[in-house]
C-alpha atoms as a PDB file:
ATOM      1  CA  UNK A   1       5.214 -11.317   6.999  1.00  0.00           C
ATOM      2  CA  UNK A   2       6.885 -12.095   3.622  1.00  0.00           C
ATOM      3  CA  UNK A   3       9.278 -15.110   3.757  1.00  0.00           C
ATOM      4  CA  UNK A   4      12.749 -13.573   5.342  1.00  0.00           C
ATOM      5  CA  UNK A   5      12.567 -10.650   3.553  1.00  0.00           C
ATOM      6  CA  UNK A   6      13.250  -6.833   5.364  1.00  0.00           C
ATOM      7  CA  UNK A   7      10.662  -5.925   7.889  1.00  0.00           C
ATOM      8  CA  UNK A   8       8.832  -2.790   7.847  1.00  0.00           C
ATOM      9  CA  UNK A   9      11.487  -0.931  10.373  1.00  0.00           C
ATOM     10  CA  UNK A  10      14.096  -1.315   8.334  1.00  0.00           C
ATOM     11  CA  UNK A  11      12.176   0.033   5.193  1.00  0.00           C
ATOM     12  CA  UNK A  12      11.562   3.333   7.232  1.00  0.00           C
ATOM     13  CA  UNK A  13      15.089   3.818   8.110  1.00  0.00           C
ATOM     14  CA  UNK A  14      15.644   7.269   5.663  1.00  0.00           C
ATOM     15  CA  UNK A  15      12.193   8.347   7.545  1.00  0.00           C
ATOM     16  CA  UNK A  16      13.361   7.763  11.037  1.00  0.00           C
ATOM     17  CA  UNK A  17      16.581   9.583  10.607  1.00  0.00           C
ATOM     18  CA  UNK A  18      15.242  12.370   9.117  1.00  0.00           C
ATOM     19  CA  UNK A  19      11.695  13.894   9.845  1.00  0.00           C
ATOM     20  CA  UNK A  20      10.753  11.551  12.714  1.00  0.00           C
ATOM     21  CA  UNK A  21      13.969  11.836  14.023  1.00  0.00           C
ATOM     22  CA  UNK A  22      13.838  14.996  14.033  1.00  0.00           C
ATOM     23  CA  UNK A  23      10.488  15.102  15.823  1.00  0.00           C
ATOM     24  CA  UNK A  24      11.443  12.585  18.512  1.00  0.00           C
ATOM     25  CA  UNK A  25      14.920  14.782  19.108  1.00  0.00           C
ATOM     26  CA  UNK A  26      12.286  18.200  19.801  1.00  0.00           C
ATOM     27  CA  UNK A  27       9.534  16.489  21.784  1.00  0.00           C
ATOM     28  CA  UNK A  28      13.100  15.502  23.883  1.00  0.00           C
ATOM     29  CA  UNK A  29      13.373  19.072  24.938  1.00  0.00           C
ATOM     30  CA  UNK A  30      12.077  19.868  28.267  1.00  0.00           C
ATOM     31  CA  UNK A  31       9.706  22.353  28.136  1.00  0.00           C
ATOM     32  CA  UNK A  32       6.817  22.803  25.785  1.00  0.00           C
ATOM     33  CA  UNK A  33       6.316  26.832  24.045  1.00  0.00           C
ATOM     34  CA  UNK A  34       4.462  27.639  21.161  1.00  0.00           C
ATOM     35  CA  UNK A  35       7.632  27.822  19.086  1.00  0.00           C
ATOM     36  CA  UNK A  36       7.908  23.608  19.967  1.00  0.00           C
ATOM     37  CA  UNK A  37       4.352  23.498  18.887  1.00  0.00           C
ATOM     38  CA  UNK A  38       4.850  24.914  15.410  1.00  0.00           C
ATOM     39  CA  UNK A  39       8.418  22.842  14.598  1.00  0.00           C
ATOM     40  CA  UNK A  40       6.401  20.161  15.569  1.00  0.00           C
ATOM     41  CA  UNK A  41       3.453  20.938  12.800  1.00  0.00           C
ATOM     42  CA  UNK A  42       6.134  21.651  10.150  1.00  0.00           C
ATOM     43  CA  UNK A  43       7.715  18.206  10.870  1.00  0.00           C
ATOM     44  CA  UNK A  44       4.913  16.301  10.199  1.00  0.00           C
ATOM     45  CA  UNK A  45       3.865  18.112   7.175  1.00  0.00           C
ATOM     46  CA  UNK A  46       7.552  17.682   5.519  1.00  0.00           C
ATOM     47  CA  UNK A  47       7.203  14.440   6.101  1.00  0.00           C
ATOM     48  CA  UNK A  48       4.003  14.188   3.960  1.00  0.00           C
ATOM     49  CA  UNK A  49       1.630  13.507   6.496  1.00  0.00           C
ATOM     50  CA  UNK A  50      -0.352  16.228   4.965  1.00  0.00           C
ATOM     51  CA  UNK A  51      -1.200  19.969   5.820  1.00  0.00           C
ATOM     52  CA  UNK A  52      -5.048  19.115   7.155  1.00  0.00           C
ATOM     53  CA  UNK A  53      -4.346  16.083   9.016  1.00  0.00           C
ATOM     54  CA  UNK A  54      -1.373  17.462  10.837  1.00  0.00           C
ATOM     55  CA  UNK A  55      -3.270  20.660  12.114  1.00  0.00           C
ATOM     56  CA  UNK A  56      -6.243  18.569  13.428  1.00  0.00           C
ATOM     57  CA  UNK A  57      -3.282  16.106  15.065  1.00  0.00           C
ATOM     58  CA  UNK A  58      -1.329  18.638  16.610  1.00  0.00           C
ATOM     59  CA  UNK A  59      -4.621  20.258  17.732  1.00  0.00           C
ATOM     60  CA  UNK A  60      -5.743  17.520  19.411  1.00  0.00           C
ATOM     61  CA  UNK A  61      -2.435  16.793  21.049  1.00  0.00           C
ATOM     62  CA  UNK A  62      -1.718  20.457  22.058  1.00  0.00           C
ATOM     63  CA  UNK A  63      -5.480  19.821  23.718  1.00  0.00           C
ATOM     64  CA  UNK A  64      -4.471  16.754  25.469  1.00  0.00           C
ATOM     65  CA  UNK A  65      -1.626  18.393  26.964  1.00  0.00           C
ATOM     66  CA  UNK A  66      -3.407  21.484  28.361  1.00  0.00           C
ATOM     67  CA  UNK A  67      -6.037  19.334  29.627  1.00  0.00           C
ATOM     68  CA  UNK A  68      -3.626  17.150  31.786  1.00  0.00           C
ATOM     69  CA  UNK A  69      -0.501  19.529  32.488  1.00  0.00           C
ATOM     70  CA  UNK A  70       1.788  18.075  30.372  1.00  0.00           C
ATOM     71  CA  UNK A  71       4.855  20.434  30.629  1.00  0.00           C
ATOM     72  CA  UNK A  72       7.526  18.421  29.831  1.00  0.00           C
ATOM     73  CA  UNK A  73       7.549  18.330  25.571  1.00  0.00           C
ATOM     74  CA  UNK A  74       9.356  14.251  26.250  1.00  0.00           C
ATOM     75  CA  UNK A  75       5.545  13.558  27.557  1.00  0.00           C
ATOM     76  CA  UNK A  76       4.229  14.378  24.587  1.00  0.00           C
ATOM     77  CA  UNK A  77       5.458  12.306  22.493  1.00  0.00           C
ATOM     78  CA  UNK A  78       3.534   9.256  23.827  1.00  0.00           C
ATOM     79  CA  UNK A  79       0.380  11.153  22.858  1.00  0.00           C
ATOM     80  CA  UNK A  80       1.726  12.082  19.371  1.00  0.00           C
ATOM     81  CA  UNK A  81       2.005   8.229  19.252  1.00  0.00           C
ATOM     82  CA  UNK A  82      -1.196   7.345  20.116  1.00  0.00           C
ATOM     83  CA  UNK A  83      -2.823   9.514  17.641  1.00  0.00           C
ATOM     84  CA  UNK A  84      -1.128   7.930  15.232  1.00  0.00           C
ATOM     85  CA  UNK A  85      -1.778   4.632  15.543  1.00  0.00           C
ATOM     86  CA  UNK A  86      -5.388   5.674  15.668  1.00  0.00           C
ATOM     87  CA  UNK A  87      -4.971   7.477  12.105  1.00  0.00           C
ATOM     88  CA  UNK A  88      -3.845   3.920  11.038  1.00  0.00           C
ATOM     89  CA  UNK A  89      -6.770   1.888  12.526  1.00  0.00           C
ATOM     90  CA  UNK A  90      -8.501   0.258   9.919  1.00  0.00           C
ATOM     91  CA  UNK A  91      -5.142  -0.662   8.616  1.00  0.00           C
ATOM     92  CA  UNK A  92      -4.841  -4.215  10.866  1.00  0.00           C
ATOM     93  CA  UNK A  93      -8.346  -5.203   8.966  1.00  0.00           C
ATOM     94  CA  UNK A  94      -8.138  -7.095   5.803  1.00  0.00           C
ATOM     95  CA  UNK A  95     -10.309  -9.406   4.139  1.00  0.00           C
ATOM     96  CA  UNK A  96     -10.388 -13.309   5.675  1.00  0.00           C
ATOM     97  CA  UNK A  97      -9.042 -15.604   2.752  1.00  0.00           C
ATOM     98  CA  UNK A  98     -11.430 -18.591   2.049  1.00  0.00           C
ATOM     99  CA  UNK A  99     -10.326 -21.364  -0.335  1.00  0.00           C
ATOM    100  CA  UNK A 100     -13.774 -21.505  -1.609  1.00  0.00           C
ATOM    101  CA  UNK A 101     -13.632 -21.206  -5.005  1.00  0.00           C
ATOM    102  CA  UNK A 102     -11.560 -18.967  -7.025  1.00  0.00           C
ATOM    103  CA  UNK A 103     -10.041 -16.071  -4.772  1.00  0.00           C
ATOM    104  CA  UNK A 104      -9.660 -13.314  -7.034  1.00  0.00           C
ATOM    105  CA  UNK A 105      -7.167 -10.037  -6.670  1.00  0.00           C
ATOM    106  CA  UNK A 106      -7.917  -6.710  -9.052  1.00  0.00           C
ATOM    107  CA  UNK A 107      -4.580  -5.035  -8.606  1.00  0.00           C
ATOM    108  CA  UNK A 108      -4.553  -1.213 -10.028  1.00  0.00           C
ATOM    109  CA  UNK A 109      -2.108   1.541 -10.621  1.00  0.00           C
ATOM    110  CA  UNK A 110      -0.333   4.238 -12.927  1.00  0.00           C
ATOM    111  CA  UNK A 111       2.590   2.817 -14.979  1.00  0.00           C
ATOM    112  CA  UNK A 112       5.804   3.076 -12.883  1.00  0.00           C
ATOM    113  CA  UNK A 113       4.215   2.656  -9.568  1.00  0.00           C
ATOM    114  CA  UNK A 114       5.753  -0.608  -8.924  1.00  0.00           C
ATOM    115  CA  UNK A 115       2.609  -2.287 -10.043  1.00  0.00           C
ATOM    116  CA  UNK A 116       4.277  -5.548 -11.702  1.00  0.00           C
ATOM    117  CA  UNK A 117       6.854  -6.118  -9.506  1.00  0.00           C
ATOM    118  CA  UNK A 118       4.161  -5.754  -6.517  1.00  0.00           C
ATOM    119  CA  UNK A 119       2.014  -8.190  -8.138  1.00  0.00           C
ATOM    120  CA  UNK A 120       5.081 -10.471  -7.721  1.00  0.00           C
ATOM    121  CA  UNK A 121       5.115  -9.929  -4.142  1.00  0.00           C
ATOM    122  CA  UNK A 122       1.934 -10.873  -3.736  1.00  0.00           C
ATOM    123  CA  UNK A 123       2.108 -13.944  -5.771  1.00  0.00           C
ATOM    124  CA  UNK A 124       5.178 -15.012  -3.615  1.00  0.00           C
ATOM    125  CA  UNK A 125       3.314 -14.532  -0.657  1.00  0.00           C
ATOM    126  CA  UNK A 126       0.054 -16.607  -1.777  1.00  0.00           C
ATOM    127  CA  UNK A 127       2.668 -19.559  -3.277  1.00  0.00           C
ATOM    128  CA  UNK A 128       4.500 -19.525   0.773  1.00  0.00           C
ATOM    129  CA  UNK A 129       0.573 -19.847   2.037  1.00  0.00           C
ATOM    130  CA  UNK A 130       0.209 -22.736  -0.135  1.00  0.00           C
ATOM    131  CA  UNK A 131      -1.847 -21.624  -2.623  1.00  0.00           C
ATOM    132  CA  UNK A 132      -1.870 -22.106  -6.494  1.00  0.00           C
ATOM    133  CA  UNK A 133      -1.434 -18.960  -8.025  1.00  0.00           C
ATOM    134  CA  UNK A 134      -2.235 -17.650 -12.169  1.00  0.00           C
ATOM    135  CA  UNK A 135      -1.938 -14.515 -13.309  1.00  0.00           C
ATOM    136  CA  UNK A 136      -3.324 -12.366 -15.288  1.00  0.00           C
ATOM    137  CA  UNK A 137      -1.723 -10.104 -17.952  1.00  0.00           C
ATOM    138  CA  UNK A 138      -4.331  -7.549 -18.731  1.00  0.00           C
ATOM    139  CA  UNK A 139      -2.177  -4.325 -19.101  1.00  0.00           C
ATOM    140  CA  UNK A 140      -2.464  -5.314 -23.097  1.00  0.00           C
ATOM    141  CA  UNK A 141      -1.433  -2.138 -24.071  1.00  0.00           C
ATOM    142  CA  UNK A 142       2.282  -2.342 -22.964  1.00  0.00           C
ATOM    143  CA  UNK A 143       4.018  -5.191 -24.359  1.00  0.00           C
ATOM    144  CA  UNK A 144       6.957  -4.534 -21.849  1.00  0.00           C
ATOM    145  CA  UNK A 145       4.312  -4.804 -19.165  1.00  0.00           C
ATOM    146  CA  UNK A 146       2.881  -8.509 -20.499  1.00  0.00           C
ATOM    147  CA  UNK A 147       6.507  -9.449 -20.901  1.00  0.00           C
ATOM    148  CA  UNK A 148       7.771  -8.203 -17.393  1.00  0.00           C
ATOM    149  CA  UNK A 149       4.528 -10.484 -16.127  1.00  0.00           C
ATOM    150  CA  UNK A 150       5.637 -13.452 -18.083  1.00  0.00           C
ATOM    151  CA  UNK A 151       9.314 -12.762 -16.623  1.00  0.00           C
ATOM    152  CA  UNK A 152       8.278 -13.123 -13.162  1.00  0.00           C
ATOM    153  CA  UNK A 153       5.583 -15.767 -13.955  1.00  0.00           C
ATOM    154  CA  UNK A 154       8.812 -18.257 -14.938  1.00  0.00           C
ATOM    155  CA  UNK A 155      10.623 -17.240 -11.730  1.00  0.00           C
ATOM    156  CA  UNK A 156       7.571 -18.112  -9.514  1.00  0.00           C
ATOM    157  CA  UNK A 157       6.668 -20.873 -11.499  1.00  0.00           C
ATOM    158  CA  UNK A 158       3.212 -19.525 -11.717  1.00  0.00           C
ATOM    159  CA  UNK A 159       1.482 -19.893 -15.096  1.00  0.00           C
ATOM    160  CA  UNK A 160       0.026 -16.619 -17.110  1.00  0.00           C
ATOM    161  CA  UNK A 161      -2.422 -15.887 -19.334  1.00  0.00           C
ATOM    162  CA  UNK A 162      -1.972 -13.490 -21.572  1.00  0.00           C
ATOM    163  CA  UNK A 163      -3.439 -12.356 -25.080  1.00  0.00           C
ATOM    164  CA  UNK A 164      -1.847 -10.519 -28.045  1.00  0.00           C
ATOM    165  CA  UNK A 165      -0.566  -6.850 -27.225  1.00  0.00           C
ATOM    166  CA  UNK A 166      -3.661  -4.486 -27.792  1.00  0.00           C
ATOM    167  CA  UNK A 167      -6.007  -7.204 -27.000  1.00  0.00           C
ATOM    168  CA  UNK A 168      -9.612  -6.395 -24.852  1.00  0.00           C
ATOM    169  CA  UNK A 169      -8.266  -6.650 -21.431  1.00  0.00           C
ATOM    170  CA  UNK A 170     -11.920  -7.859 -20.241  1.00  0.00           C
ATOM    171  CA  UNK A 171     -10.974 -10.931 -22.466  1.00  0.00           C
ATOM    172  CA  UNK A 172      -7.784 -12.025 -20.974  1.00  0.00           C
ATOM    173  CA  UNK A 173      -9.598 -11.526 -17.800  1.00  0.00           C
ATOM    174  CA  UNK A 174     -12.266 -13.806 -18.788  1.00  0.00           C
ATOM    175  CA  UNK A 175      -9.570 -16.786 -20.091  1.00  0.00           C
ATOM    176  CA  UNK A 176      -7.912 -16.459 -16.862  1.00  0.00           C
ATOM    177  CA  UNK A 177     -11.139 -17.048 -14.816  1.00  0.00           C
ATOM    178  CA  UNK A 178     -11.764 -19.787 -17.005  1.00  0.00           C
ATOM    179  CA  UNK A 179      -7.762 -21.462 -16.893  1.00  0.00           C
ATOM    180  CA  UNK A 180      -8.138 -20.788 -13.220  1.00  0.00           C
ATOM    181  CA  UNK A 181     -11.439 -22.506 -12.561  1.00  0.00           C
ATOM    182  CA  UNK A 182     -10.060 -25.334 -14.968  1.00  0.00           C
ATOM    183  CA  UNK A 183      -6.696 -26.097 -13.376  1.00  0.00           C
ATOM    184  CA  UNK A 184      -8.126 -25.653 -10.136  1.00  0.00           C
ATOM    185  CA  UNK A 185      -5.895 -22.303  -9.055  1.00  0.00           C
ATOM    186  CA  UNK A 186      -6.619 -20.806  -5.113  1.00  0.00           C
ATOM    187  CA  UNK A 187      -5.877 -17.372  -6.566  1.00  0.00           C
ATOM    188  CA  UNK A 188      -5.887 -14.872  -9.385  1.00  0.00           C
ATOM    189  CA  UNK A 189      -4.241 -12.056  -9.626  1.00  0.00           C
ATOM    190  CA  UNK A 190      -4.765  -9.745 -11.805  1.00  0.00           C
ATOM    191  CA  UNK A 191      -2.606  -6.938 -13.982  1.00  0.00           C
ATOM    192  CA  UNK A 192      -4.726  -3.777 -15.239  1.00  0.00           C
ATOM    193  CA  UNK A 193      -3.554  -0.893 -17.878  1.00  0.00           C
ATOM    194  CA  UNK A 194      -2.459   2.531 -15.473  1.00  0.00           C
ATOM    195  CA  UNK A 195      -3.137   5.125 -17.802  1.00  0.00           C
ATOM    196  CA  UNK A 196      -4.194   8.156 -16.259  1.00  0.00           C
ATOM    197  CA  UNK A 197      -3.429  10.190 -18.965  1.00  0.00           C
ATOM    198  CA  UNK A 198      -6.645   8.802 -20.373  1.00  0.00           C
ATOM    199  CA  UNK A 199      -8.948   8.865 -17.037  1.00  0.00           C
ATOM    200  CA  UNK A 200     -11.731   8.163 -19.169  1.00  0.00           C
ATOM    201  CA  UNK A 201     -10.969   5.250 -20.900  1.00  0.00           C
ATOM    202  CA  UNK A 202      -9.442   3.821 -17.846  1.00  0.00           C
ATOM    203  CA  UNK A 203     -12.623   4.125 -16.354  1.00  0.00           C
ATOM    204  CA  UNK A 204     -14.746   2.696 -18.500  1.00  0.00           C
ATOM    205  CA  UNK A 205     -12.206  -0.768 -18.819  1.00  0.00           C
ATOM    206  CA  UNK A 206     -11.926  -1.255 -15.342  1.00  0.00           C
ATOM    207  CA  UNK A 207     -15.616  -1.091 -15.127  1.00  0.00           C
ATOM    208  CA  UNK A 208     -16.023  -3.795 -18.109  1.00  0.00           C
ATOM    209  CA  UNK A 209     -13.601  -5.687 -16.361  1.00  0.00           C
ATOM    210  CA  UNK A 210     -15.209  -5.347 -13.104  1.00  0.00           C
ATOM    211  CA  UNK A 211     -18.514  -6.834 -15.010  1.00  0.00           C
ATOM    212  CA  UNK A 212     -16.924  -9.787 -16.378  1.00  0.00           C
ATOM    213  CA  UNK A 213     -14.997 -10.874 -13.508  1.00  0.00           C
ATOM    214  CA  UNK A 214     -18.488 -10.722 -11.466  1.00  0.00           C
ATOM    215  CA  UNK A 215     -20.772 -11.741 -13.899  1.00  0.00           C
ATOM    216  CA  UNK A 216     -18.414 -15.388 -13.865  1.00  0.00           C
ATOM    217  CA  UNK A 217     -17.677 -14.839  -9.571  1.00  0.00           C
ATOM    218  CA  UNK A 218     -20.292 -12.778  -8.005  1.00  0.00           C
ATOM    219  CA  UNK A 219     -18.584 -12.417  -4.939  1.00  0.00           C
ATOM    220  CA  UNK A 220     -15.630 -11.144  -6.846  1.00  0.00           C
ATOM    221  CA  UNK A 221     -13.011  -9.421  -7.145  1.00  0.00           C
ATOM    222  CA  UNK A 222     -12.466  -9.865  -3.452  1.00  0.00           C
ATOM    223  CA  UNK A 223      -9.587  -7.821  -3.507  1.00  0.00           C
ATOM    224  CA  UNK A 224      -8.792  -4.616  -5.638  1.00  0.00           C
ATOM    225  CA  UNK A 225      -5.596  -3.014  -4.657  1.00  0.00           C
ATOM    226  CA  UNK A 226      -4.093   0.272  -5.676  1.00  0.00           C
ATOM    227  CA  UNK A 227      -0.434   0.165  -5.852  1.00  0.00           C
ATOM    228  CA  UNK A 228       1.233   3.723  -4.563  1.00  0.00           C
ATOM    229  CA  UNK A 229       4.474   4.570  -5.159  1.00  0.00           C
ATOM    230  CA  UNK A 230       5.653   5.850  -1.722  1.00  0.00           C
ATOM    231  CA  UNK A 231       8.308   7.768  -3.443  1.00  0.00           C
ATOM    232  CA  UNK A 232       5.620   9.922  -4.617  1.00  0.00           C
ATOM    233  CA  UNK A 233       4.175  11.759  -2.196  1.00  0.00           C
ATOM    234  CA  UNK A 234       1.035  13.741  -2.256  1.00  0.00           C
ATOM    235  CA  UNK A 235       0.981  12.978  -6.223  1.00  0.00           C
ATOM    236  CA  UNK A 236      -0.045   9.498  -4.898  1.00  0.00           C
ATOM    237  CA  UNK A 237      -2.686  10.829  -3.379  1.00  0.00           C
ATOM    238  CA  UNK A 238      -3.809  12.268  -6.400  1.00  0.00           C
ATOM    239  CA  UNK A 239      -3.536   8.323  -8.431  1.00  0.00           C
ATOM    240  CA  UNK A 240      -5.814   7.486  -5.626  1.00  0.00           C
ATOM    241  CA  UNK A 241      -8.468   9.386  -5.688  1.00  0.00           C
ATOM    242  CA  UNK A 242      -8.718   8.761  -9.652  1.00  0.00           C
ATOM    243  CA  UNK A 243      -8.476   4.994  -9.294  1.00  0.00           C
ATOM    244  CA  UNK A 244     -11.425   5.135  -5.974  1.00  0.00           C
ATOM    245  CA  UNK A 245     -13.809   6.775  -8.577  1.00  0.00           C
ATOM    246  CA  UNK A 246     -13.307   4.142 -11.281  1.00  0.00           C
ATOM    247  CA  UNK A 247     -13.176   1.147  -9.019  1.00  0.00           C
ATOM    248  CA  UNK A 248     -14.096  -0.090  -5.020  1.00  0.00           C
ATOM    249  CA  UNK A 249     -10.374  -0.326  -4.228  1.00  0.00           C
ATOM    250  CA  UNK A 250     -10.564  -2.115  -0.805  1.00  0.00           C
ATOM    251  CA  UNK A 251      -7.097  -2.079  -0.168  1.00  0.00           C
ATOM    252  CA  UNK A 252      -3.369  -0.273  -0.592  1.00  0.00           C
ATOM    253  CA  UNK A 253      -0.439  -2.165  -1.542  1.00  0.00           C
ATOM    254  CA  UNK A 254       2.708   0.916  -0.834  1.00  0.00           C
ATOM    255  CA  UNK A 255       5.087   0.279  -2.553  1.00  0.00           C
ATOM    256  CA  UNK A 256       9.064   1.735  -2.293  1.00  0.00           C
ATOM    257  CA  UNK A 257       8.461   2.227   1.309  1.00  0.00           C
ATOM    258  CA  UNK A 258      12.285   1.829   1.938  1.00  0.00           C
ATOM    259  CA  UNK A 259      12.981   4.387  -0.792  1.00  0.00           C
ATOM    260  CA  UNK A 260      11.387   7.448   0.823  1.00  0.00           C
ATOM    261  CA  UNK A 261      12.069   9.565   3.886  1.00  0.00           C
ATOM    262  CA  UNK A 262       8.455  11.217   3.993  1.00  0.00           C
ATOM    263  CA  UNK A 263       7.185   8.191   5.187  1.00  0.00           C
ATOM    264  CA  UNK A 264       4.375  10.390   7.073  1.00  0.00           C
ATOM    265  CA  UNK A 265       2.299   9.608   3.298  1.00  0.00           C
ATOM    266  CA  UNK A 266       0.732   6.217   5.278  1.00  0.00           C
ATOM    267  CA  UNK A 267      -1.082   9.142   7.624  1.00  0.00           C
ATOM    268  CA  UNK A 268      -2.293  10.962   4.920  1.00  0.00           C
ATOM    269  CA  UNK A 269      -3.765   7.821   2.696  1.00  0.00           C
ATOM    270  CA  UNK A 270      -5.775   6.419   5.693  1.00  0.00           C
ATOM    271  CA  UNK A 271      -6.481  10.223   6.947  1.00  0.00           C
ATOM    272  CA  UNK A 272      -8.102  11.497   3.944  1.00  0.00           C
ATOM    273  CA  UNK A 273      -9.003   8.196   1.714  1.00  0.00           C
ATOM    274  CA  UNK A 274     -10.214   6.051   4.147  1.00  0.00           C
ATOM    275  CA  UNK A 275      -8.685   3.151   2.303  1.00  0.00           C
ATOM    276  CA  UNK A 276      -6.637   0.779   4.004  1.00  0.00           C
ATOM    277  CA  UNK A 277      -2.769  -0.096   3.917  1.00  0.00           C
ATOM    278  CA  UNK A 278      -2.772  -3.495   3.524  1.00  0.00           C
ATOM    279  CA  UNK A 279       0.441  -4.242   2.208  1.00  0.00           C
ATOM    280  CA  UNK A 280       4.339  -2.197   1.827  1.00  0.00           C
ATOM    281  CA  UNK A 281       6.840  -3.323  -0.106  1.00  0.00           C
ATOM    282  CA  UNK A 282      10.026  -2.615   1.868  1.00  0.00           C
ATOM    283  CA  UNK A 283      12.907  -3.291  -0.603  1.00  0.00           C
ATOM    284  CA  UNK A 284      13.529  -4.653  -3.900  1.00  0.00           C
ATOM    285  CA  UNK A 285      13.836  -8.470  -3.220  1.00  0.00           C
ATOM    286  CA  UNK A 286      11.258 -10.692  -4.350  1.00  0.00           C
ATOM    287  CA  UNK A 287      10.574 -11.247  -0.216  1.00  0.00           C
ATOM    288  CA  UNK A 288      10.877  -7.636   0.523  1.00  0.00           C
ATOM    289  CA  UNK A 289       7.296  -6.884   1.669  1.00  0.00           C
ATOM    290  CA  UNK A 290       5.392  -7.262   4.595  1.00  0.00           C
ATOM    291  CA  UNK A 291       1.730  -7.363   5.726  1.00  0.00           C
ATOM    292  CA  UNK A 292       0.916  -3.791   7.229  1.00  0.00           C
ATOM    293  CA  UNK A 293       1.461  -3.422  11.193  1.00  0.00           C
ATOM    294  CA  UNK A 294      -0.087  -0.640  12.480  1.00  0.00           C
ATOM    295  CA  UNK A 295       1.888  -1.171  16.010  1.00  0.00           C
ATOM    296  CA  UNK A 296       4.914  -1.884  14.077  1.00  0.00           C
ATOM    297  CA  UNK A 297       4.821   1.127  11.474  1.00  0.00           C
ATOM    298  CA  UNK A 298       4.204   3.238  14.183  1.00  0.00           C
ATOM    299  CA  UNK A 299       6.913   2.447  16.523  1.00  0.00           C
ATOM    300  CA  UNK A 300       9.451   1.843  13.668  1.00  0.00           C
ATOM    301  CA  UNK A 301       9.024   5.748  12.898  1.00  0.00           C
ATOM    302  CA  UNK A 302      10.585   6.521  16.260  1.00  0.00           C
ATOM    303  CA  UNK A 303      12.768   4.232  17.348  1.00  0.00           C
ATOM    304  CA  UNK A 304      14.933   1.264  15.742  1.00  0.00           C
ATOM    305  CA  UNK A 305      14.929  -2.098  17.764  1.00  0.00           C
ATOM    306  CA  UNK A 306      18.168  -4.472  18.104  1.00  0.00           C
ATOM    307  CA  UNK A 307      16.842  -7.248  16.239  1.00  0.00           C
ATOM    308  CA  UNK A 308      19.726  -8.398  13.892  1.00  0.00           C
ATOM    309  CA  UNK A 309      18.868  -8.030   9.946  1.00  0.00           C
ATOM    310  CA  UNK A 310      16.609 -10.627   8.439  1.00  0.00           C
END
């Protein structure tokens, strides 16, 4: 986890009292009909788990059911459950941290998506590992966004490098590497441009960047993460698939978790990307984001434990 900042549970409150709650109060009824069957199905697709992973789920449920006389709709929920958390399985994996060099984090996203402020999550996060941790401004063409990395840089006490406004973001990329090798930093992490208004162009300077990071670190970037903006729905889903065809994003950092109540979007990511959730930011606070717990996300969606608020 983050420092003592909220825990994924309470970030899916507005979930659990609305869709899931809703789902846990119907799978309470007693018996099971077809009309259960289809509430159930448009549940889970209000809550953004998406239209062709929901059929196959409540398919394969509805199966499970027949097959072993389940009657009773409160038995079913166990098996909704279970499905679930093996939606989310490659979730628990994530890539072992070695101290071997430079460690080096690509971190992606469209402007608004919570990119920055993730990025100063993660930094947090690598400083309470102990780890020395630079970072890299190369979103050159917002000055608000170099600024707003600079801003955080000073509260972390993490240095920055960072060019001009409109300079080659492969450039600044290649100074950091260098200031980071030099000063003898753990980890990198690095700020890209989220313009997908100009998929193109995107493409083509996350690929450059991509080049000079490896050409310096083959075994680098070891992370790229997209940031997704919870709030956003099946539009996120959409960032992603643009940002998988421009780089190998190996990871998900969702962010705004706490600000949604279609939390179901975690099902659809892992469902129809195949990338995993590796991180969620579940407030606003600089501590308010957690590693992603399959067991925990799962069973936060349905019921809300008695621990007191961290």
């Amino acid at each position: 986890m983050f420092g003592r900042g909220k825990k994924i549970e309470q970030s899916l409150t507005r979930t659990r009292r609305s869709f899931f709650g809703r789902i846990s109060k119907l799978l309470g009824q007693d018996e099971l009909d077809n009309e259960v069957w289809q509430e159930l199905e448009e549940l889970l697709i209000q809550a953004d788990v998406g239209v062709a992973t929901t059929i196959d789920l409540v398919q394969t449920v509805r199966d499970q059911a027949q097959s072993q006389g389940l009657e009773k709709a409160a038995l079913v929920e166990e098996a909704v459950r279970q499905e679930l958390l093996g939606m989310l399985g490659p979730g628990s994996t994530r890539p072992t941290y070695t101290q071997n060099g430079l460690w080096v984090i690509l971190v992606v996203g469209v402007n608004g998506s919570g990119k920055t402020t993730s990025i100063a999550k993660l930094a947090r996060y690598h400083q309470q590992q102990g780890r020395n941790v630079l970072l890299a401004a190369a979103d050159t063409f917002r000055a608000a966004a170099v600024e707003q990395l600079k801003i955080w840089g000073q509260r972390l006490g993490a240095d920055v490098v960072a060019h001009q406004p409109g300079a080659d973001p492969a450039a600044v990329v290649y100074d950091a590497i260098q200031a980071g090798q030099a000063r003898g930093a753990d980890t990198l992490i690095v700020d890209t441009a989220g313009r997908l208004h100009t998929k193109y162009n995107l493409m083509q300077e996350l690929a450059k960047i991509y080049r000079v990071i490896k050409k310096q670190i083959p075994e680098a970037p070891q992370e790229t993460l997209l940031v997704l903006d919870a709030t956003m729905g099946q539009n996120a889903l959409s960032q992603a698939r643009t940002f998988k065809e421009a780089v190998d994003v190996n990871g998900i950092f969702l962010a705004k978790l706490d600000g949604t109540a279609k939390g179901g979007i975690v099902f659809a990511i892992a469902a129809e990307l195949g990338i995993p959730i590796r991180y969620v930011g579940t407030g606003e606070g600089l501590d308010d984001a957690a590693e992603f717990d399959v067991q925990e996300f799962v069973a936060g969606l349905f019921e809300e434990s008695s621990h007191p608020t961290a």
